[in-house]
Protein backbone atom coordinates (compact mmCIF):
# COMPACT_ATOMS: atom_id res chain seq x y z
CA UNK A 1 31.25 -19.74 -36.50
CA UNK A 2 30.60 -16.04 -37.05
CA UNK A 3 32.97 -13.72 -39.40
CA UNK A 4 33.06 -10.40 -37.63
CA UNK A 5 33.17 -7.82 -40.70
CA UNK A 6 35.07 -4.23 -40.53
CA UNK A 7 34.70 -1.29 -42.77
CA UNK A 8 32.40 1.52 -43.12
CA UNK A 9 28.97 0.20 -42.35
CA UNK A 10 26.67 2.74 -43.57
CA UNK A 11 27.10 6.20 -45.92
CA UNK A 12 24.18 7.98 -46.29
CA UNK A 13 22.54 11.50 -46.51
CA UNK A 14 19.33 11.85 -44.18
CA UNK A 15 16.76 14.33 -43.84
CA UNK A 16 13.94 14.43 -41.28
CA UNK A 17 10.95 16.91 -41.80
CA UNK A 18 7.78 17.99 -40.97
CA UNK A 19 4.71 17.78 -43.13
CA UNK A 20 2.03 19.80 -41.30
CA UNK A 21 1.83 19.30 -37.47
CA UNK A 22 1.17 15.72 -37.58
CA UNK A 23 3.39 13.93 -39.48
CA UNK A 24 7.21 13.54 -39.48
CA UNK A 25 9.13 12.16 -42.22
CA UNK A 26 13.17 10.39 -43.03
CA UNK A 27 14.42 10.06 -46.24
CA UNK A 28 17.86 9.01 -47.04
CA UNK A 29 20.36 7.27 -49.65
CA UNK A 30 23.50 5.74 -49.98
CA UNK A 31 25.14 2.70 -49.08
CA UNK A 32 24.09 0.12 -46.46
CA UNK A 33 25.69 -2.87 -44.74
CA UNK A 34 28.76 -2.24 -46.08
CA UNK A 35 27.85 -2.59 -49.98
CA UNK A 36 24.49 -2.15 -50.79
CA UNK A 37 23.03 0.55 -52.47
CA UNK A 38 19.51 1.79 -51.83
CA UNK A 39 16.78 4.40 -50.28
CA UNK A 40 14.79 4.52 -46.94
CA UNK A 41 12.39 6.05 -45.65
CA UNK A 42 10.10 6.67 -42.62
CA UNK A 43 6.92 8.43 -41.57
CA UNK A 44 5.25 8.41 -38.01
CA UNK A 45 1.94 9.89 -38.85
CA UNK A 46 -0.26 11.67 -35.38
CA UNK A 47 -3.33 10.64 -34.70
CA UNK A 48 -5.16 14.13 -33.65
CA UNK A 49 -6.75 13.69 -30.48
CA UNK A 50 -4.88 10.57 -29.38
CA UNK A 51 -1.31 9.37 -28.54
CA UNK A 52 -1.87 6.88 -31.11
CA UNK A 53 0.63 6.61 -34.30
CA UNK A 54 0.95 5.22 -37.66
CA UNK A 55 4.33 4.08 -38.30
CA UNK A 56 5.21 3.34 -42.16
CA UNK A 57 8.90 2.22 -43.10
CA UNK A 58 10.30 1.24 -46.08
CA UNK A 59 13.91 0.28 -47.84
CA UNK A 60 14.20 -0.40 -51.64
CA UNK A 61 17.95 -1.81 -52.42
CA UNK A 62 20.00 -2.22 -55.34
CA UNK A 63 20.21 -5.72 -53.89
CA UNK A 64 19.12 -6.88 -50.16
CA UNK A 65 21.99 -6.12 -48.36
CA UNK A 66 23.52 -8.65 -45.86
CA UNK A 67 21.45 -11.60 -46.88
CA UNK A 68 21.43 -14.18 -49.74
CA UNK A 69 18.11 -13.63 -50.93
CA UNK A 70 17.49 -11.20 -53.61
CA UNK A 71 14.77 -9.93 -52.33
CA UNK A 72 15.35 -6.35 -52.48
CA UNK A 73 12.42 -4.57 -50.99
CA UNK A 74 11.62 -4.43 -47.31
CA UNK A 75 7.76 -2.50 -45.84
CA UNK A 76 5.53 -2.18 -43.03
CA UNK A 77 3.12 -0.32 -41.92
CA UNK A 78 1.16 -0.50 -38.00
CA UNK A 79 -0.88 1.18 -35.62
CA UNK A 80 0.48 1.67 -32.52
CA UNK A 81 -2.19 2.23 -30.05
CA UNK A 82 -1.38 3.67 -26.65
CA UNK A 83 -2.62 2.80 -23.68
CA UNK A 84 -0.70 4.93 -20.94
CA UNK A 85 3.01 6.89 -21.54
CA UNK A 86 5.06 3.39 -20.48
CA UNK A 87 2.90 0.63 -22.22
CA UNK A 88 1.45 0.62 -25.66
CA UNK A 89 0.41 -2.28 -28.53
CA UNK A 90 1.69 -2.04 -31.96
CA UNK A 91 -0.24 -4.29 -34.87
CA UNK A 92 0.75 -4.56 -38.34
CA UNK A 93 1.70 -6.13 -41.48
CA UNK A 94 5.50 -6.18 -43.24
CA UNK A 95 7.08 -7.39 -46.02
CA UNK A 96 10.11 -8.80 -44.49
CA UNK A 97 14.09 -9.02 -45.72
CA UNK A 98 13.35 -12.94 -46.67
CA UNK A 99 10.40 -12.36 -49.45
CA UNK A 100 7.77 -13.09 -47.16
CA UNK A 101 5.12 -11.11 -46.05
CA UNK A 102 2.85 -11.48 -43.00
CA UNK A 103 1.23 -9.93 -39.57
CA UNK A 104 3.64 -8.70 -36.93
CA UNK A 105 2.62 -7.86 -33.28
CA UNK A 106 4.40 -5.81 -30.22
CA UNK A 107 3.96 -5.24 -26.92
CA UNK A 108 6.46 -2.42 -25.27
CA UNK A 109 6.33 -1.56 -21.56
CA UNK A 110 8.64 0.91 -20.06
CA UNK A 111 10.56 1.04 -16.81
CA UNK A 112 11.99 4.32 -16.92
CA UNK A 113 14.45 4.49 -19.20
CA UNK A 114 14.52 0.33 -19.45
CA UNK A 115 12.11 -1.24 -22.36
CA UNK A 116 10.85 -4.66 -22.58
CA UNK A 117 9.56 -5.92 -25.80
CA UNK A 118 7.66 -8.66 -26.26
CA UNK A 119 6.24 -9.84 -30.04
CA UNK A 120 5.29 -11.82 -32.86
CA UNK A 121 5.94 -12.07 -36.22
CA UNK A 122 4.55 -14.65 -38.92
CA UNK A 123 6.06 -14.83 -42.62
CA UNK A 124 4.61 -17.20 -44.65
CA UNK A 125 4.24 -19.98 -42.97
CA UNK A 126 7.27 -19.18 -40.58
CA UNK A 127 5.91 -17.84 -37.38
CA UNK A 128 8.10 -16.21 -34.66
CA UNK A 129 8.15 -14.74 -31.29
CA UNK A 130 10.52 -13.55 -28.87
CA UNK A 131 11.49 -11.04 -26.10
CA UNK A 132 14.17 -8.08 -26.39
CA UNK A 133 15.20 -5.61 -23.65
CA UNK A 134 16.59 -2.26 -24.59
CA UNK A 135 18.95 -0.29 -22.31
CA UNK A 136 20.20 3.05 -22.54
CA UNK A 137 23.97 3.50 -22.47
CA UNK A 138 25.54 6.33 -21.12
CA UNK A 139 27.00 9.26 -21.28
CA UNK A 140 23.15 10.84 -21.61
CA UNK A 141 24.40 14.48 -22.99
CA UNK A 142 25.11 14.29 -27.03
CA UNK A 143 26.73 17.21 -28.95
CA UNK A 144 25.08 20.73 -29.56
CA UNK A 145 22.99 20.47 -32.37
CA UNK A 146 25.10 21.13 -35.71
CA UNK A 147 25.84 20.88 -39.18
CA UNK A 148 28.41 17.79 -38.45
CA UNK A 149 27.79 15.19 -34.78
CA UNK A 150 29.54 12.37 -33.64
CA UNK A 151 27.03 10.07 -32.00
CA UNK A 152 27.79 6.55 -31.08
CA UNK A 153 24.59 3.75 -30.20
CA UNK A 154 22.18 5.24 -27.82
CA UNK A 155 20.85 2.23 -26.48
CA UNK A 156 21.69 -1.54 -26.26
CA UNK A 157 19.44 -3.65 -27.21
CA UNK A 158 19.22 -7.43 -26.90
CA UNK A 159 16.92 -10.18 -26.45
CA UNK A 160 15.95 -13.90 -28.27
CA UNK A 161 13.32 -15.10 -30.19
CA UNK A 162 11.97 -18.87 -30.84
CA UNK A 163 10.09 -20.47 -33.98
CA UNK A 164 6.81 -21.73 -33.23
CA UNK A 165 6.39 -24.93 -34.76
CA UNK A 166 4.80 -28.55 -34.61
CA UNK A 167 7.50 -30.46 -36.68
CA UNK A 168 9.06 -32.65 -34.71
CA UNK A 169 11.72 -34.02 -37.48
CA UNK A 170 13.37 -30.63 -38.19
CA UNK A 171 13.04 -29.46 -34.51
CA UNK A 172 12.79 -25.53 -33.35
CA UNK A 173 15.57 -24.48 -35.69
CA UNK A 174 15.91 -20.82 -36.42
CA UNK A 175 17.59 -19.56 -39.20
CA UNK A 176 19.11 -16.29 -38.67
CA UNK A 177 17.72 -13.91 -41.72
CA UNK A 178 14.28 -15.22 -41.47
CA UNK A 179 11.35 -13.40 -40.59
CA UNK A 180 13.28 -9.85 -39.36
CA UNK A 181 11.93 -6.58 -37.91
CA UNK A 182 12.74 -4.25 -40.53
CA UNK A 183 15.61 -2.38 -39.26
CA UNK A 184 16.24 1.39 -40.63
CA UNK A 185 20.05 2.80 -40.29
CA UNK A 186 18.66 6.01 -39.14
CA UNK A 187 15.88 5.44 -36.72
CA UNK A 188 13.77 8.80 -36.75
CA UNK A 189 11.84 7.34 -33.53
CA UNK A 190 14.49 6.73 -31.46
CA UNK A 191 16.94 9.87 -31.92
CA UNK A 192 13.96 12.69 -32.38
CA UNK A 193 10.68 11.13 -30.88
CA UNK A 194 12.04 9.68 -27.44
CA UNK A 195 12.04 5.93 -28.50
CA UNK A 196 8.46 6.78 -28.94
CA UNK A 197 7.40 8.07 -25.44
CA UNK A 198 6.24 11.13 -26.94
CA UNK A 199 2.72 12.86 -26.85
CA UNK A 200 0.22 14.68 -24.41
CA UNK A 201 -0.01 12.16 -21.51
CA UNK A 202 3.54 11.46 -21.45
CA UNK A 203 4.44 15.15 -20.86
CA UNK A 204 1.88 15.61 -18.39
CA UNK A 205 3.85 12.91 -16.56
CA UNK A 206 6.97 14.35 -16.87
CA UNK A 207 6.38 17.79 -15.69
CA UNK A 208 6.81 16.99 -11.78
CA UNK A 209 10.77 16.03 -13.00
CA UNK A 210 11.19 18.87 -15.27
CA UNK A 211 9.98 21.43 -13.14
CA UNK A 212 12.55 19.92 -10.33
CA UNK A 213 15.69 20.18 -12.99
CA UNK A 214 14.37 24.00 -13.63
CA UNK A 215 15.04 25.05 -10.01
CA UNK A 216 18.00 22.73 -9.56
CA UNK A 217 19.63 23.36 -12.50
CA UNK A 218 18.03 26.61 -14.76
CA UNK A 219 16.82 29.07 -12.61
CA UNK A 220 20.36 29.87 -11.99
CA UNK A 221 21.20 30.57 -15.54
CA UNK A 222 18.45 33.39 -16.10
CA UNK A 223 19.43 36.81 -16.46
């Protein structure tokens, strides 16, 4: 069985900025998962002329926290090319939360607000691959930007994941730590960028709905 932990997850400082037009960095410390000290940091880096980004992420601990291993030192960096504003293919390499390093590939398609992920992930000689479906929860509106905001999750997000494999005496058995997306506490992507769905062609595609919330909803509040 499964020991549900309480406490105070995660105490941290954060700070996003912006270095040029291009790139946009997160920086933080504190403790993580409850009892592990550490640092992370992200940087989604513009490719001029494109929708395309390079996504680098990082975490250096005082110890890995949630696992058993000691490895203490989670990377990756990827391309993320993008085909339209709802579909795009993200390639890349990590160093993942078990010691092993490897490729990792992603393929996101949007339904609105709906996300399907499919990917795979190889570390070592552990390959993975799986499916996950993120859903936006609701209430939509969040609090005036401030010193001090209460947020809760902004999306759910679930899916599974199989081990492909040819041994036949150990089976398809997955063990649970192995081979993980790096996950950050603060995700710069999905609370400032839009999950991602951010750039040229995607606000092109958006201005037939904003213009329609304008008259509904601001022309009233002009002087």
């Amino acid at each position: 069985g499964s020991l549900h932990r309480t406490g105070l997850k995660v105490a941290a400082l954060h700070q996003s900025f912006w270095l040029g037009q291009h790139v946009l960095v997160n920086v933080g410390a504190g403790r993580y998962n409850y009892d592990a000290y550490g640092v992370q940091g992200e940087a989604s880096i513009f490719v001029p002329g494109r929708d395309d980004v390079v996504r680098l992420r990082g975490g250096l601990y005082q110890r890995q926290p949630g696992q058993t291993s000691q490895q203490r030192v989670q990377a990756s960096g990827s391309y993320r090319w993008v085909v339209s504003p709802q579909t795009w293919v993200e390639a890349g390499a990590q160093q993942f939360s078990d010691g092993t390093r490897g490729p990792s590939l992603e393929v996101t398609r949007w339904f609105g607000d709906v996300g399907v992920h499919v990917f795979y992930r190889k570390g070592g000689t552990q390959q993975f691959a799986g499916l996950e479906v993120s859903i936006p929860l609701t209430p939509r509106q969040g609090m005036a930007p401030g010193m001090v905001q209460v947020a809760g999750a902004q999306r759910f997000k679930t899916g599974l994941r199989t081990q492909i494999t040819t041994n036949t005496v150990t089976g398809n058995y997955v063990a649970p730590d192995a081979v993980r997306d790096l996950k950050l506490s603060y995700n710069a992507e999905w609370r400032q960028l839009n999950a991602g769905r951010i750039g040229q062609n995607y606000y092109l595609s958006q201005l037939p709905r904003m213009r329609e919330a304008f008259y509904l909803y601001g022309r009233a509040q002009l002087p």
